[in-house]
Protein backbone atom coordinates (compact mmCIF):
# COMPACT_ATOMS: atom_id res chain seq x y z
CA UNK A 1 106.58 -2.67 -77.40
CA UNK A 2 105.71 1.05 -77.41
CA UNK A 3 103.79 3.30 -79.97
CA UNK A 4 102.45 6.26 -79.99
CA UNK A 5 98.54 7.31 -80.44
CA UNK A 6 97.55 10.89 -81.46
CA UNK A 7 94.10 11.65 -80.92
CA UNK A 8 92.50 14.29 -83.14
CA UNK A 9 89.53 16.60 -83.18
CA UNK A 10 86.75 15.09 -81.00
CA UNK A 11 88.89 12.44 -79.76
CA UNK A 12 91.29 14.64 -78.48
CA UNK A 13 88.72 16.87 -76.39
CA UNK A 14 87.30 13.33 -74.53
CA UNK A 15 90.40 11.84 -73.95
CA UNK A 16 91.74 15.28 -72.84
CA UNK A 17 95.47 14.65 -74.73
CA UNK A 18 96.40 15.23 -78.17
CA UNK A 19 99.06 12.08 -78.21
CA UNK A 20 99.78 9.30 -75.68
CA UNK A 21 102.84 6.50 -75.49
CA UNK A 22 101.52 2.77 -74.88
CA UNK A 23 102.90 0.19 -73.77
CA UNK A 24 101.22 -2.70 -76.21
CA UNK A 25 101.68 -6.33 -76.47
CA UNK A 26 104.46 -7.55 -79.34
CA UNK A 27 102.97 -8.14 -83.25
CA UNK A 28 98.97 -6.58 -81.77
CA UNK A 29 96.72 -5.13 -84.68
CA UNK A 30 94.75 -1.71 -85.11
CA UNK A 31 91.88 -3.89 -83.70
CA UNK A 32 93.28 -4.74 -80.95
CA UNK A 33 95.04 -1.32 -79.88
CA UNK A 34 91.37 -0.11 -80.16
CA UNK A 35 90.51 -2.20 -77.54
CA UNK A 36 92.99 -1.02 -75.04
CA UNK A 37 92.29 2.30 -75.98
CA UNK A 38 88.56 1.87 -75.03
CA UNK A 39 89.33 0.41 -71.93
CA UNK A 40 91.91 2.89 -71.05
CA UNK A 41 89.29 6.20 -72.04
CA UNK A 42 85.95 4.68 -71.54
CA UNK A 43 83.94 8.24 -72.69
CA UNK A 44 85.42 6.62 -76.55
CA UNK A 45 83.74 3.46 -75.86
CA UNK A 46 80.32 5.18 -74.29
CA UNK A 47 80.57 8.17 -76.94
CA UNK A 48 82.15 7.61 -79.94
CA UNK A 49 82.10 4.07 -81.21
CA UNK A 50 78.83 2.85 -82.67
CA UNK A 51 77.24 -0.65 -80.32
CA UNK A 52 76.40 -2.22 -83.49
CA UNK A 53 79.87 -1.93 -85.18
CA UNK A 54 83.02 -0.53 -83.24
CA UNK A 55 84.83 0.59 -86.10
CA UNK A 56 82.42 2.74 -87.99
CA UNK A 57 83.32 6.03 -86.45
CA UNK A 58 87.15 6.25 -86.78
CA UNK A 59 89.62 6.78 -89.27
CA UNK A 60 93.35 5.37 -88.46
CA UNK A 61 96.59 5.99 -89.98
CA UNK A 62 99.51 4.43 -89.06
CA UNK A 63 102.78 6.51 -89.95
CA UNK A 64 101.13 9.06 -91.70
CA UNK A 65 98.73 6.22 -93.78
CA UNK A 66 95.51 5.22 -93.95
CA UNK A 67 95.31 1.21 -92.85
CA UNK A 68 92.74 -1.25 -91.84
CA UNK A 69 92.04 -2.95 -88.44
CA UNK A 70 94.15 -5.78 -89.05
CA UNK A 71 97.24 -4.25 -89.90
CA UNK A 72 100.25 -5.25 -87.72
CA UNK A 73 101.87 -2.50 -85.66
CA UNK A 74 105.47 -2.52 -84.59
CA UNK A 75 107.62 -0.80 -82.56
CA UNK A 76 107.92 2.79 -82.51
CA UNK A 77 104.43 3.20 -85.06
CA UNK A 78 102.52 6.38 -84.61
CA UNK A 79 98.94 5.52 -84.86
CA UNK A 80 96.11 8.62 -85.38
CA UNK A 81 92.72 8.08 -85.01
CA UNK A 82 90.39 10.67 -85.78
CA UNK A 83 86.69 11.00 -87.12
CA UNK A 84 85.37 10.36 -90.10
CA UNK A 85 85.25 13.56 -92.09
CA UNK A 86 82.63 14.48 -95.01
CA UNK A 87 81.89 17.43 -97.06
CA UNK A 88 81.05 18.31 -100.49
């Protein structure tokens, strides 16, 4: 099946693309699409994910909302990752 990633902020300056199309195995979760992803742009894996726990540093949506790393993706889903943001 095929969805769609959009990179944003510092994610989109290393991977050098705001969006990309993937082909990804039927029924796969956030989790796993971060995997590929890592694999695929290796300066996310060396720069932006923490060794101690993978997930820290990203946010993901999946059409337009917030999910966690287990939810099931489906055909056509636009996922967006992007960093955690703070202010105050």
């Amino acid at each position: 099946m095929k969805v769609k990633v959009r990179y944003f902020a510092r994610f989109r300056s290393l991977v050098g693309t705001g969006e990309e199309e993937l082909e990804v195995p039927d029924g796969i979760k956030v989790r796993e699409l971060i995997d590929i992803i890592k694999e695929r742009h290796p300066v996310l894996k060396n720069e932006v994910f923490a060794e101690d726990d993978d997930l820290a540093d990203v946010n993901v949506s999946r059409n337009g909302r917030y999910v966690s790393f287990d939810e099931v993706l489906e055909e056509g889903d636009v996922v967006a990752l992007f960093p955690p943001v703070s202010g105050g």
